[in-house]
PDB file of N, CA and C in Angstrom:
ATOM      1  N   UNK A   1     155.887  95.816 179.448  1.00  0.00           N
ATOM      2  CA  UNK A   1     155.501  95.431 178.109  1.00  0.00           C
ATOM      3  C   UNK A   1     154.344  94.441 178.201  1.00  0.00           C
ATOM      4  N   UNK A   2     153.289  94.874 176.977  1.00  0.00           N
ATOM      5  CA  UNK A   2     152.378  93.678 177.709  1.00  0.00           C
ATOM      6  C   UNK A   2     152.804  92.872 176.807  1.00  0.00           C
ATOM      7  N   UNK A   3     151.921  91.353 177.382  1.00  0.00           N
ATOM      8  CA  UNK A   3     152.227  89.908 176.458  1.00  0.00           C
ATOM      9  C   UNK A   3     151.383  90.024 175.056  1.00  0.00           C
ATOM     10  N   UNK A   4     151.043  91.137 174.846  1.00  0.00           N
ATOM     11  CA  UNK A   4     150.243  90.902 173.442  1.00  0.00           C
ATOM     12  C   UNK A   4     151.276  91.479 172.415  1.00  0.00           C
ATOM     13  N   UNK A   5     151.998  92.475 172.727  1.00  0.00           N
ATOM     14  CA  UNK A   5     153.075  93.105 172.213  1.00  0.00           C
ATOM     15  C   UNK A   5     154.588  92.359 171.746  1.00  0.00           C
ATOM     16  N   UNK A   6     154.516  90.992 173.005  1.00  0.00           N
ATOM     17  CA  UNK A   6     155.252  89.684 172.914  1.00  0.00           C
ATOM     18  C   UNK A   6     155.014  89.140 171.735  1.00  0.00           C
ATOM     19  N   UNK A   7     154.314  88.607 171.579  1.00  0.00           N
ATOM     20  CA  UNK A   7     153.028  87.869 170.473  1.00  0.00           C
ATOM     21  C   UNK A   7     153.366  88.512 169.170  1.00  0.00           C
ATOM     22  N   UNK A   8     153.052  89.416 169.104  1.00  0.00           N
ATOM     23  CA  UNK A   8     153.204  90.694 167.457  1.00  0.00           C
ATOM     24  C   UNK A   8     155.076  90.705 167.138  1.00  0.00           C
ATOM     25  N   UNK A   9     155.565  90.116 168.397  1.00  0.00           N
ATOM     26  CA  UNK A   9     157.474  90.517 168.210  1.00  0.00           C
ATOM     27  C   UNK A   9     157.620  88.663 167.458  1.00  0.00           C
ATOM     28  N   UNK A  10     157.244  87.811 168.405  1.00  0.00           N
ATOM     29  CA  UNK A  10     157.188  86.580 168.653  1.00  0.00           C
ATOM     30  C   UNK A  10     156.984  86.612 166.351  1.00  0.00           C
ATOM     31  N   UNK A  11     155.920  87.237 166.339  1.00  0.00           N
ATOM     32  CA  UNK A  11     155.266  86.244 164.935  1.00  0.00           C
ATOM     33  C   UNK A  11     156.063  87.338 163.750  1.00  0.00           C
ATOM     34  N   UNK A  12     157.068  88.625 164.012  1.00  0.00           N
ATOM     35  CA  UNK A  12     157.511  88.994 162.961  1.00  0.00           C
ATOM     36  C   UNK A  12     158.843  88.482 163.043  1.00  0.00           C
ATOM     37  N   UNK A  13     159.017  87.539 164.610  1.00  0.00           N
ATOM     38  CA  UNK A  13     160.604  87.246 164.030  1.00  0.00           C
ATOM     39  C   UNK A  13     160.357  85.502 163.779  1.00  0.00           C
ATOM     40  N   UNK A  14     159.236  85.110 163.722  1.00  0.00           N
ATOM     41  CA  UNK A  14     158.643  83.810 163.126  1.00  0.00           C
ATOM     42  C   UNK A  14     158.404  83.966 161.248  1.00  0.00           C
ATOM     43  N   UNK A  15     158.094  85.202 160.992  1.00  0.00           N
ATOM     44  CA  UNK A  15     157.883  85.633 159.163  1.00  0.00           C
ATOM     45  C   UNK A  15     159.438  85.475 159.055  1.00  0.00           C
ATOM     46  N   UNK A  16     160.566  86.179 159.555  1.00  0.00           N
ATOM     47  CA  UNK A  16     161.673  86.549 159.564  1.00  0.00           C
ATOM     48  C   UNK A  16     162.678  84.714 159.255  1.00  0.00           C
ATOM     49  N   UNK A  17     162.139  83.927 160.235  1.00  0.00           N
ATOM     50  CA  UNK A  17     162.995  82.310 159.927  1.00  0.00           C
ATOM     51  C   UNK A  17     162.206  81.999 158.750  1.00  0.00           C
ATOM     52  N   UNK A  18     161.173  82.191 158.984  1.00  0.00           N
ATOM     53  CA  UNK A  18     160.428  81.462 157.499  1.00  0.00           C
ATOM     54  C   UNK A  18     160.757  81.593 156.569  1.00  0.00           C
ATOM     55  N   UNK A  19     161.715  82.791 156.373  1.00  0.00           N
ATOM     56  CA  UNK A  19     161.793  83.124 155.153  1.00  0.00           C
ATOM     57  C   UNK A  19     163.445  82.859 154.643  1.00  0.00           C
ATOM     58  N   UNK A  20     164.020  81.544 155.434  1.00  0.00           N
ATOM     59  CA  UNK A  20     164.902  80.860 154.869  1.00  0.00           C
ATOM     60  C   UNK A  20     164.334  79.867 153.499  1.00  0.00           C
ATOM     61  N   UNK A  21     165.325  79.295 152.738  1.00  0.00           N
ATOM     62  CA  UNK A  21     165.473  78.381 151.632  1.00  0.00           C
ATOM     63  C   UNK A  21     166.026  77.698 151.665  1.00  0.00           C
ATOM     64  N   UNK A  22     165.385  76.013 152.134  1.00  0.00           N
ATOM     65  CA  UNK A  22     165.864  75.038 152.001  1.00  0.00           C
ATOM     66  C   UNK A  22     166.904  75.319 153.495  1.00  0.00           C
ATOM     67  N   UNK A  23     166.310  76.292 154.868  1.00  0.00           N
ATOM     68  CA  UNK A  23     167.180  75.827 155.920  1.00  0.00           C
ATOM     69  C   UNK A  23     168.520  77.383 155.639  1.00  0.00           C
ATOM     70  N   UNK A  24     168.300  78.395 154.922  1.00  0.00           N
ATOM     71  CA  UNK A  24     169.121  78.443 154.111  1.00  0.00           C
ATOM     72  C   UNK A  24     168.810  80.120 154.291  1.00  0.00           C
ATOM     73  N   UNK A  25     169.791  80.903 154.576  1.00  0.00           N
ATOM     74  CA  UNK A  25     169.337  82.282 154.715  1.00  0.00           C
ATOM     75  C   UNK A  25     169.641  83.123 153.384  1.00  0.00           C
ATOM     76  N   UNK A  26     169.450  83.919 152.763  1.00  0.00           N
ATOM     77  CA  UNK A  26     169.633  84.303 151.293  1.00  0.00           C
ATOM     78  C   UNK A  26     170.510  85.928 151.268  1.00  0.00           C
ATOM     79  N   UNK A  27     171.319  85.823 150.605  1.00  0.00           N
ATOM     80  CA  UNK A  27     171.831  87.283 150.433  1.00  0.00           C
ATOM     81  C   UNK A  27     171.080  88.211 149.515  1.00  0.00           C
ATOM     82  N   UNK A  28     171.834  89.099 148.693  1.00  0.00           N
ATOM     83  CA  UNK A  28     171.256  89.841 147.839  1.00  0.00           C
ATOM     84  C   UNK A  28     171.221  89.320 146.667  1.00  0.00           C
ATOM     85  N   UNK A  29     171.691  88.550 146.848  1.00  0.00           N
ATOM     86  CA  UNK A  29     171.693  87.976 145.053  1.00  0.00           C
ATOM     87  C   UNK A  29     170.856  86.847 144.984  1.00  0.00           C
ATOM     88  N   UNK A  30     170.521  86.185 146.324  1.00  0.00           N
ATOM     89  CA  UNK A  30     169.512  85.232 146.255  1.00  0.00           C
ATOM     90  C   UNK A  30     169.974  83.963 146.231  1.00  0.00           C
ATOM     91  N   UNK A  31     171.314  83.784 146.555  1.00  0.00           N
ATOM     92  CA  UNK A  31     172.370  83.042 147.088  1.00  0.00           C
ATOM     93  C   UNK A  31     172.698  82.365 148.280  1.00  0.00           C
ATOM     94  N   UNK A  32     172.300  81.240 149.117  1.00  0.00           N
ATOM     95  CA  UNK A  32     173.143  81.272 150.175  1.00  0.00           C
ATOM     96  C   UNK A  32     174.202  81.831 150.644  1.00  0.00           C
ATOM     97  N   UNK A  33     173.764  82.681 152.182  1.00  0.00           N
ATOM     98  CA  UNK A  33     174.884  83.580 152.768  1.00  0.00           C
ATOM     99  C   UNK A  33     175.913  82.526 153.316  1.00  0.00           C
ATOM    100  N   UNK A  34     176.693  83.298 153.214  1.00  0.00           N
ATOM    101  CA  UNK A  34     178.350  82.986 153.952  1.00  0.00           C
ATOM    102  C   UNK A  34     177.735  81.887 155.025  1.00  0.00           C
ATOM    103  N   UNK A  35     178.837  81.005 155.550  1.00  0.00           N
ATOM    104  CA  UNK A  35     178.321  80.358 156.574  1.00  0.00           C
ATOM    105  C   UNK A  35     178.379  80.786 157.752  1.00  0.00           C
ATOM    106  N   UNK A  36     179.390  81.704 158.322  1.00  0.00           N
ATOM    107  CA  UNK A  36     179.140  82.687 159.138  1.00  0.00           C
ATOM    108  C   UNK A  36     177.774  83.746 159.756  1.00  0.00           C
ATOM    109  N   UNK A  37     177.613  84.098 158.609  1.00  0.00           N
ATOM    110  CA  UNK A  37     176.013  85.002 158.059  1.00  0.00           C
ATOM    111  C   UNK A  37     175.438  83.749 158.840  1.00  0.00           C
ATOM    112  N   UNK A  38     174.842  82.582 158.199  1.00  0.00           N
ATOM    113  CA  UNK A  38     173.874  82.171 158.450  1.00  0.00           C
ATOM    114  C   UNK A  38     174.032  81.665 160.142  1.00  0.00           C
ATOM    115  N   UNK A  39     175.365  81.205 160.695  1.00  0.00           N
ATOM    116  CA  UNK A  39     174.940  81.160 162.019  1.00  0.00           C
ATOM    117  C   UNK A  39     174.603  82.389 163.136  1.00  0.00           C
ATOM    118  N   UNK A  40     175.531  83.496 162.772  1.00  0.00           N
ATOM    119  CA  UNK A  40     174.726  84.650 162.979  1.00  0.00           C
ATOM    120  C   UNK A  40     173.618  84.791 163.461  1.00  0.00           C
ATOM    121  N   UNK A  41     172.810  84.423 162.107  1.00  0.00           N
ATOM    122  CA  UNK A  41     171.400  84.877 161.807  1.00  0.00           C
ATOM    123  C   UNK A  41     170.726  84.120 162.698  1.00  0.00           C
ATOM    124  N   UNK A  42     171.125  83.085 162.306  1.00  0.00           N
ATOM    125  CA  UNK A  42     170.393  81.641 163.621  1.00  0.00           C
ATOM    126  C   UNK A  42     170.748  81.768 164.982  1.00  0.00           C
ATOM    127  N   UNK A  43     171.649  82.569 165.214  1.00  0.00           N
ATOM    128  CA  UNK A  43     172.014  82.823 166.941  1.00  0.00           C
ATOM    129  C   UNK A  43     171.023  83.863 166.873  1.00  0.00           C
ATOM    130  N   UNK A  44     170.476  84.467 166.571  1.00  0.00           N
ATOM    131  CA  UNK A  44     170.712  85.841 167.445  1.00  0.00           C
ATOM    132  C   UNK A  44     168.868  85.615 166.642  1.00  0.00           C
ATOM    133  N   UNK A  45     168.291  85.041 166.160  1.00  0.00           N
ATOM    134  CA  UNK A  45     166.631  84.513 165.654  1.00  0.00           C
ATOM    135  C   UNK A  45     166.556  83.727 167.208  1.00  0.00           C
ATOM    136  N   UNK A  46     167.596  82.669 167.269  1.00  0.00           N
ATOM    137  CA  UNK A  46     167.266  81.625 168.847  1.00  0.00           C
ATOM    138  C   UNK A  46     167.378  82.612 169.980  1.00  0.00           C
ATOM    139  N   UNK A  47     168.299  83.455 170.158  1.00  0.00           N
ATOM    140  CA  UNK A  47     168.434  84.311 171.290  1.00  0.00           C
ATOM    141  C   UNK A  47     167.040  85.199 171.480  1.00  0.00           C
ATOM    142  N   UNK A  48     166.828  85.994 171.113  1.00  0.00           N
ATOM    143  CA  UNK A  48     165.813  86.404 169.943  1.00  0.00           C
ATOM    144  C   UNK A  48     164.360  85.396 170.569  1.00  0.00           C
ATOM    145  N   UNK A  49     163.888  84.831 170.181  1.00  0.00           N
ATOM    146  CA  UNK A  49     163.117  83.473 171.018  1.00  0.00           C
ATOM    147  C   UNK A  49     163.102  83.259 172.048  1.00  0.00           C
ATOM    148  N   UNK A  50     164.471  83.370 172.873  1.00  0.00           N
ATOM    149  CA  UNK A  50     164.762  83.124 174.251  1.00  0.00           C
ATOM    150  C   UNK A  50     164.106  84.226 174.626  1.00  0.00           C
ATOM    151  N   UNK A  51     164.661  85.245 174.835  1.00  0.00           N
ATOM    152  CA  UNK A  51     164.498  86.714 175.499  1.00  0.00           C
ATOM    153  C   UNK A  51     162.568  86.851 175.531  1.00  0.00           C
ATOM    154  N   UNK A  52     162.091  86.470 174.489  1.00  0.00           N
ATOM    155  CA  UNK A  52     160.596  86.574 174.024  1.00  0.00           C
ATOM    156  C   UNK A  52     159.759  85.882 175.400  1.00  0.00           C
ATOM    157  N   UNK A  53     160.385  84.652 175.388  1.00  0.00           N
ATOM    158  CA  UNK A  53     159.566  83.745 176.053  1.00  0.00           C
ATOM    159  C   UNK A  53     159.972  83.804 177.354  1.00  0.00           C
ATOM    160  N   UNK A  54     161.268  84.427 178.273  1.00  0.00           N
ATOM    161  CA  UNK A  54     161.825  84.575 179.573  1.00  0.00           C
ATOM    162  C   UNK A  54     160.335  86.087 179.298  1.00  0.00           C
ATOM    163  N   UNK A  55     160.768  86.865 178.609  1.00  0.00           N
ATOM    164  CA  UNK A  55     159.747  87.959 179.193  1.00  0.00           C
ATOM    165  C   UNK A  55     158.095  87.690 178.946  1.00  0.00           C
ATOM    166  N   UNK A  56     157.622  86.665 178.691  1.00  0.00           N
ATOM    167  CA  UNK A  56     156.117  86.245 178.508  1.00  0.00           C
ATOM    168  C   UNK A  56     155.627  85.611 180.061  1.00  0.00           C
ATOM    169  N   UNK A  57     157.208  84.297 179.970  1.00  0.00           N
ATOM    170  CA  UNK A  57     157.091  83.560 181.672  1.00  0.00           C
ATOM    171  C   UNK A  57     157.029  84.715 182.748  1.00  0.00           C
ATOM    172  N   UNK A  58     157.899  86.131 182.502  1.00  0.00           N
ATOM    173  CA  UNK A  58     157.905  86.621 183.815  1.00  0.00           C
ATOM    174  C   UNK A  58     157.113  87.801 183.699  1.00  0.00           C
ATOM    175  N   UNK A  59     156.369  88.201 182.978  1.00  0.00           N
ATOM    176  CA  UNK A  59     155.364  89.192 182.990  1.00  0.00           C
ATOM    177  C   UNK A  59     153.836  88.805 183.317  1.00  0.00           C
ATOM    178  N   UNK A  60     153.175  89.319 184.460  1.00  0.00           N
ATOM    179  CA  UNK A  60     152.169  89.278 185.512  1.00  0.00           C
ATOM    180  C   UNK A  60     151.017  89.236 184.690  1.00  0.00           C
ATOM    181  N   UNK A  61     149.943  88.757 184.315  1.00  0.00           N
ATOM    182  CA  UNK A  61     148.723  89.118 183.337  1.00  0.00           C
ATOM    183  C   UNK A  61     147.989  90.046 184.314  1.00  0.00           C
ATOM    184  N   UNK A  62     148.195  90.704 183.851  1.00  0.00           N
ATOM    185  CA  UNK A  62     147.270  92.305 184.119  1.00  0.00           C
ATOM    186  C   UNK A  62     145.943  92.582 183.328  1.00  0.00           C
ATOM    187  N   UNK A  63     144.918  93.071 183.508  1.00  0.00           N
ATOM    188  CA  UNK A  63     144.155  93.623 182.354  1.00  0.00           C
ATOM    189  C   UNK A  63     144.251  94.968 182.061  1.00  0.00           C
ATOM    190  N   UNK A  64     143.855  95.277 180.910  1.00  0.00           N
ATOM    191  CA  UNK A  64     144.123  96.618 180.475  1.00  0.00           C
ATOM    192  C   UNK A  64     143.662  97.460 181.274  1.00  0.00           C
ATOM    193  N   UNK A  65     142.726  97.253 181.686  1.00  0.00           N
ATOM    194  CA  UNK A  65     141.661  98.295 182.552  1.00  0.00           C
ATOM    195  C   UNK A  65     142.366  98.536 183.961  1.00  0.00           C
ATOM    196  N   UNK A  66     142.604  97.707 184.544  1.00  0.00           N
ATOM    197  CA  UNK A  66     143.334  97.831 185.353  1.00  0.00           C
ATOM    198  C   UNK A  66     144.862  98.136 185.923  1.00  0.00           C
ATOM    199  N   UNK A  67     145.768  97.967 184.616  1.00  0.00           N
ATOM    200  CA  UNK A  67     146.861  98.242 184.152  1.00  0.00           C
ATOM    201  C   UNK A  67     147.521  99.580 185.158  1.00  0.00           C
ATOM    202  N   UNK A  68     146.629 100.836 185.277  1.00  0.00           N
ATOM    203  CA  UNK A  68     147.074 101.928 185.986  1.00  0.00           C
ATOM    204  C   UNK A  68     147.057 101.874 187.328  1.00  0.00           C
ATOM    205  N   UNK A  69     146.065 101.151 188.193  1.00  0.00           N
ATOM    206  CA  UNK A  69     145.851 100.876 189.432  1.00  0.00           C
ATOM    207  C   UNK A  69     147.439  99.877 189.868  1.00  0.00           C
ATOM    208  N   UNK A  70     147.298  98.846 188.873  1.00  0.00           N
ATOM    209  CA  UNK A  70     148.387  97.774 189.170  1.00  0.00           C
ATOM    210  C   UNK A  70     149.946  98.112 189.079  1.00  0.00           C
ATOM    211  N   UNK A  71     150.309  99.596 188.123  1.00  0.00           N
ATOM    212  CA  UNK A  71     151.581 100.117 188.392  1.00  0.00           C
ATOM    213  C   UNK A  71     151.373 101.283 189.638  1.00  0.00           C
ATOM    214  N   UNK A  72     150.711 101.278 189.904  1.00  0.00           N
ATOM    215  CA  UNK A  72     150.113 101.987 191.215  1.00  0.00           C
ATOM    216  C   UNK A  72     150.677 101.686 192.571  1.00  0.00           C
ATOM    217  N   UNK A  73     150.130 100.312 192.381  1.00  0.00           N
ATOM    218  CA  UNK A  73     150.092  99.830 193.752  1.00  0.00           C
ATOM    219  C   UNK A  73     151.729  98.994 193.702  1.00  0.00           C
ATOM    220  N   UNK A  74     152.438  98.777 192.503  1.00  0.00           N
ATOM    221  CA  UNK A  74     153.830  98.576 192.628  1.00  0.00           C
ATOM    222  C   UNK A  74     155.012  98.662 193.093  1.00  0.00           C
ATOM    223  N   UNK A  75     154.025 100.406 192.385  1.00  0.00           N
ATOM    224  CA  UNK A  75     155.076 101.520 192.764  1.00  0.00           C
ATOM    225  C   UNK A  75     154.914 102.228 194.573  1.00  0.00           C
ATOM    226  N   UNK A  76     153.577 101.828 195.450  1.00  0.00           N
ATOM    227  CA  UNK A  76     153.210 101.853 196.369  1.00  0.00           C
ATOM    228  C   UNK A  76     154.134 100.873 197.402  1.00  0.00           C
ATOM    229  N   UNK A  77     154.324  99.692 196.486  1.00  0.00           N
ATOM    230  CA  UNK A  77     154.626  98.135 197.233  1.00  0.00           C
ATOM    231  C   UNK A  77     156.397  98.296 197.801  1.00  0.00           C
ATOM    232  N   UNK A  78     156.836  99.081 196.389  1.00  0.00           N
ATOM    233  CA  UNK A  78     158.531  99.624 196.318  1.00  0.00           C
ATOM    234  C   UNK A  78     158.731 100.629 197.522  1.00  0.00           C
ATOM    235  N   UNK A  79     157.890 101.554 197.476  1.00  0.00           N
ATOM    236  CA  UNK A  79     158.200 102.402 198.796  1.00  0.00           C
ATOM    237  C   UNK A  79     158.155 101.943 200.035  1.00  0.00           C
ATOM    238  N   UNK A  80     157.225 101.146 200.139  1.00  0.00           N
ATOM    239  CA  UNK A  80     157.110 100.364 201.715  1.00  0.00           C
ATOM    240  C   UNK A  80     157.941  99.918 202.141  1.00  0.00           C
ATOM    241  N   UNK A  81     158.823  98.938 200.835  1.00  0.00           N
ATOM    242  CA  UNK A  81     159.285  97.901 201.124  1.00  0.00           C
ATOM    243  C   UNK A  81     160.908  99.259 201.851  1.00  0.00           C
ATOM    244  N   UNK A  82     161.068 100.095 200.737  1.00  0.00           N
ATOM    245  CA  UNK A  82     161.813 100.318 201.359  1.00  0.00           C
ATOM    246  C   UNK A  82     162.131 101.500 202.315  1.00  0.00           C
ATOM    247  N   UNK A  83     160.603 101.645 203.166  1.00  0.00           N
ATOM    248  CA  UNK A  83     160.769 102.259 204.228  1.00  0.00           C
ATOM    249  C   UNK A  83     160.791 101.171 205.430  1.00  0.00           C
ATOM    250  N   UNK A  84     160.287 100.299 205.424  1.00  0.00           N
ATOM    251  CA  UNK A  84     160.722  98.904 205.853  1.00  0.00           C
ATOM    252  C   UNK A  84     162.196  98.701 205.979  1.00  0.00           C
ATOM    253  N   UNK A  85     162.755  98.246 205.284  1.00  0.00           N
ATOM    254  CA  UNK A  85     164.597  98.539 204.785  1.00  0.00           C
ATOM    255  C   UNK A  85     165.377  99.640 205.614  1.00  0.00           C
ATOM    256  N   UNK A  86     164.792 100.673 205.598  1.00  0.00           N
ATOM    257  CA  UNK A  86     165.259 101.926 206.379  1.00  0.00           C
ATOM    258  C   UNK A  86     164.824 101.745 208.266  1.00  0.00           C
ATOM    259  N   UNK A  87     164.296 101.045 208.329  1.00  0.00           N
ATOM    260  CA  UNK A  87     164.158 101.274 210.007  1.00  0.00           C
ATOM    261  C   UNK A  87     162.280 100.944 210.264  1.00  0.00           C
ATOM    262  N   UNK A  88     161.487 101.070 209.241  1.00  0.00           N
ATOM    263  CA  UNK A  88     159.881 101.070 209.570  1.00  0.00           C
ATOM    264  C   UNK A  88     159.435 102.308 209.609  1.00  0.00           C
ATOM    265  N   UNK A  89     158.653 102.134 210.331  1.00  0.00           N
ATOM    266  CA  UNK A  89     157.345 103.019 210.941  1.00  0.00           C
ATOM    267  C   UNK A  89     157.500 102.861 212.822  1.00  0.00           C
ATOM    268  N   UNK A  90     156.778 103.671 213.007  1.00  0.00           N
ATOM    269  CA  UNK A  90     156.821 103.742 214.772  1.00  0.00           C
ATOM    270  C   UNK A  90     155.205 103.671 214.780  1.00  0.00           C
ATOM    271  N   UNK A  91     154.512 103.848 214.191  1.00  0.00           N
ATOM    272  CA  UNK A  91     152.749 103.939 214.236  1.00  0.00           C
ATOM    273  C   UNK A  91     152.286 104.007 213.178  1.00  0.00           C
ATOM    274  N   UNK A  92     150.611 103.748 212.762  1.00  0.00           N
ATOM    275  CA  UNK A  92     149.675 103.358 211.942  1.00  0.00           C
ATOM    276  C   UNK A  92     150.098 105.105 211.378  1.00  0.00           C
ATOM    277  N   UNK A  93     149.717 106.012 212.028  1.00  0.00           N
ATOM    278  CA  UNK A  93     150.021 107.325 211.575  1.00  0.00           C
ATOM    279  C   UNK A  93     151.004 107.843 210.494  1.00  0.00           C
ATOM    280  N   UNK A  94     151.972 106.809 210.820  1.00  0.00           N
ATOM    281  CA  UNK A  94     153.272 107.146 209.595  1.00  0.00           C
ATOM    282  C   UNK A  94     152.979 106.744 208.289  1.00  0.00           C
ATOM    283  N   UNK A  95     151.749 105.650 208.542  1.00  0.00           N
ATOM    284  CA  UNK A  95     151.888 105.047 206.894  1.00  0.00           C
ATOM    285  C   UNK A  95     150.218 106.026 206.891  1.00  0.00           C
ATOM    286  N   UNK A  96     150.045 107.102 206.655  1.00  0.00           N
ATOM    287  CA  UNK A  96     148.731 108.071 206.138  1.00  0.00           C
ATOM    288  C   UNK A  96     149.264 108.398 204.859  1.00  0.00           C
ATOM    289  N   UNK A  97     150.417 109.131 204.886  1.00  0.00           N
ATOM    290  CA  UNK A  97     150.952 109.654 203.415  1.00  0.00           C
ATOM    291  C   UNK A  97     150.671 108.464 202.523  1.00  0.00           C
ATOM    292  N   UNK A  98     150.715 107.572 203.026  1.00  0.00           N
ATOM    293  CA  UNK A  98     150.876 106.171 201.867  1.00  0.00           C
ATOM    294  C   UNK A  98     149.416 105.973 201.558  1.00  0.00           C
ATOM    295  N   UNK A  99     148.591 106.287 202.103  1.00  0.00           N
ATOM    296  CA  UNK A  99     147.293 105.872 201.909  1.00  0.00           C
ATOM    297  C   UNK A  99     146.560 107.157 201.086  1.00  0.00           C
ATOM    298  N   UNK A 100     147.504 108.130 201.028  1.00  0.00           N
ATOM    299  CA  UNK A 100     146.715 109.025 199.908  1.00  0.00           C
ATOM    300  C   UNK A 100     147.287 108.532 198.423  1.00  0.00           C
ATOM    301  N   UNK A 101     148.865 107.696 198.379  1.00  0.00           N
ATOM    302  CA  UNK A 101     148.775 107.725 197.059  1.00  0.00           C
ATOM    303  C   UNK A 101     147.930 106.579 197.006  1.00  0.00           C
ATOM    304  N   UNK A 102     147.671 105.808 197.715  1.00  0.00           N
ATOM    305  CA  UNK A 102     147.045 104.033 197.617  1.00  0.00           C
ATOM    306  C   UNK A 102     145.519 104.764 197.472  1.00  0.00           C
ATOM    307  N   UNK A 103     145.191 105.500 196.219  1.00  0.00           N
ATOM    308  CA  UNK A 103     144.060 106.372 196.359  1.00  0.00           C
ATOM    309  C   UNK A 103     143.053 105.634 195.549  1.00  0.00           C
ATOM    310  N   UNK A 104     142.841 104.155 195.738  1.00  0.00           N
ATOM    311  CA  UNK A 104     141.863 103.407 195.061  1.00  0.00           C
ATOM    312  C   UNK A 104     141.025 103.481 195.506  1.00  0.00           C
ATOM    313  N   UNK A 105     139.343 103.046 195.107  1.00  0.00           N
ATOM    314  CA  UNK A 105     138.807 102.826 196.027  1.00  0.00           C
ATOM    315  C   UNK A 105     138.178 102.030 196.668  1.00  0.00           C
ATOM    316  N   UNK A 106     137.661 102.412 197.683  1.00  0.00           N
ATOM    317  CA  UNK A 106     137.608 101.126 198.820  1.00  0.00           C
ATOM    318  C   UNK A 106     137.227  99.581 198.067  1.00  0.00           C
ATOM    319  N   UNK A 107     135.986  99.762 197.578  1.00  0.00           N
ATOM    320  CA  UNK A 107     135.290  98.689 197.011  1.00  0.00           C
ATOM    321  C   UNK A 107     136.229  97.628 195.823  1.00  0.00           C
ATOM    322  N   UNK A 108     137.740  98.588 195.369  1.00  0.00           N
ATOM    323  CA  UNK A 108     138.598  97.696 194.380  1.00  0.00           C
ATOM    324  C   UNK A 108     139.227  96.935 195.490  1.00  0.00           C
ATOM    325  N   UNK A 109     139.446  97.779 196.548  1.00  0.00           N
ATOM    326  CA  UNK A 109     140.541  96.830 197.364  1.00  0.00           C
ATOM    327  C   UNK A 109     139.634  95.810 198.306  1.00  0.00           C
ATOM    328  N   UNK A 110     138.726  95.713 198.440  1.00  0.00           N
ATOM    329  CA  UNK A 110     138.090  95.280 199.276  1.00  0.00           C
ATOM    330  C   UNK A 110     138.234  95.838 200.713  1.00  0.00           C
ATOM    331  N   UNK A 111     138.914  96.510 200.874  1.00  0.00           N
ATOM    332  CA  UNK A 111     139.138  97.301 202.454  1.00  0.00           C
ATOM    333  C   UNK A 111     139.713  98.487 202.037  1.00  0.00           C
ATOM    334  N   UNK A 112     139.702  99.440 203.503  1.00  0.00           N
ATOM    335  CA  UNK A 112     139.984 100.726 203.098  1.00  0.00           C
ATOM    336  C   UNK A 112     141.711 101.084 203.032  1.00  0.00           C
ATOM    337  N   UNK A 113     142.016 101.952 202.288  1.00  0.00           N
ATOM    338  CA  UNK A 113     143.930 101.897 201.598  1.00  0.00           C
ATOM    339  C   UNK A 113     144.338 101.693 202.938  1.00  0.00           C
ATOM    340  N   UNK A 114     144.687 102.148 204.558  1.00  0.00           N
ATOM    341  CA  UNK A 114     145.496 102.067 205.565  1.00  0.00           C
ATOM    342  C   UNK A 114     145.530 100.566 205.472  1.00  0.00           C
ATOM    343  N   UNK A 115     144.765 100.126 205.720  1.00  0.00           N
ATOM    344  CA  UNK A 115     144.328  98.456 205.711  1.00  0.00           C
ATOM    345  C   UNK A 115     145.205  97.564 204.828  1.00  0.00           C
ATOM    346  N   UNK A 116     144.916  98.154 203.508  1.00  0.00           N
ATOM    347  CA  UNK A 116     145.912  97.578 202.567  1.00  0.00           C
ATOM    348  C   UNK A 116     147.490  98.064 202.580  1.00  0.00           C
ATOM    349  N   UNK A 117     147.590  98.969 203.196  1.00  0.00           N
ATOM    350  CA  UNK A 117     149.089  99.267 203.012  1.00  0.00           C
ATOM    351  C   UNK A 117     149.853  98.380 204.031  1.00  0.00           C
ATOM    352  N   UNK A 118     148.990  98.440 205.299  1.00  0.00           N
ATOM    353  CA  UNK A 118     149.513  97.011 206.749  1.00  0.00           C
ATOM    354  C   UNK A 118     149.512  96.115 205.971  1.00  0.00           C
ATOM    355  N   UNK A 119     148.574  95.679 204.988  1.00  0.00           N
ATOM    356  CA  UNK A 119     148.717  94.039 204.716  1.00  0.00           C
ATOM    357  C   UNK A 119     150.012  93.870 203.916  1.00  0.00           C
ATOM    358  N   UNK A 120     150.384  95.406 203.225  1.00  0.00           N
ATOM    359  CA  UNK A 120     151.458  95.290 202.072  1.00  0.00           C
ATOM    360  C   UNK A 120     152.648  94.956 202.740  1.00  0.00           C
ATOM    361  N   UNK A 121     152.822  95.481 204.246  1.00  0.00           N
ATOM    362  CA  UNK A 121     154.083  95.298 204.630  1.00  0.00           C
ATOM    363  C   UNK A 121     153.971  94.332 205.357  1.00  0.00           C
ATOM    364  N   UNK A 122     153.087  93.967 205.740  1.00  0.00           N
ATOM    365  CA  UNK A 122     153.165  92.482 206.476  1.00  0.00           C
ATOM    366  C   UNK A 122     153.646  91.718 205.909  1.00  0.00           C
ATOM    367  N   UNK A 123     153.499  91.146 204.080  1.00  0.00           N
ATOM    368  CA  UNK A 123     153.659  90.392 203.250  1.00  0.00           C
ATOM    369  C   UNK A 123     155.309  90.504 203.059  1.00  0.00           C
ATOM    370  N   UNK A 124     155.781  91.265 202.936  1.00  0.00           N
ATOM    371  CA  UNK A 124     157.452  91.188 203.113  1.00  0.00           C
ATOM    372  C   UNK A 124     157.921  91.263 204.700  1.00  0.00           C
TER     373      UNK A 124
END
């Protein structure tokens, strides 16, 4: 999810508190709700808030443009890791398959994909 999509959730459930009275959530009749109702409403607006801002802190700023390369190389990073997990590699040769999906090119990665896929597993 990107953080701009955060932002647009963030400010309709910000219209959503605002639109208490006097602190005060309103039924249909335009009444203060039950007191139940209103903590409800206030749990789950704060929860609601929470969840917003845990997924803003833990989502990576990506740019759009780059967005496809970066679930790319993720989803590149997941396999390693867990052919790593499974026993490795025995030679540079084993990780080739990996370097056709790591099909960026050279000049994004600054080196050529085999290169980057060693550095990927070095890093774990």
């Amino acid at each position: 999810m990107r953080e701009t999509d955060l932002y647009d959730y963030q400010r309709e459930l910000d219209k959503f508190d605002e639109g208490r009275v006097d602190g005060n959530f309103l039924d249909e009749d335009g009444k203060p709700a039950e007191l139940y109702v209103q903590r409800t409403l206030l749990y789950l607006i704060r929860r609601s808030y929470g969840y917003i801002y845990y997924l803003m802190i833990s989502s990576e700023p990506v740019s759009e443009a780059l967005l496809p390369y970066y679930n790319q190389l993720q989803t590149l990073k997941r396999c390693l890791v867990e052919v790593k997990n499974s026993g490795g590699v025995s030679s540079v040769r084993d990780l080739y398959p990996y370097s056709m999906k790591a099909s960026l090119p050279p000049f994004f990665l600054g080196v050529w994909p085999l290169t980057y896929i060693r550095r990927l597993v070095e890093l774990d």
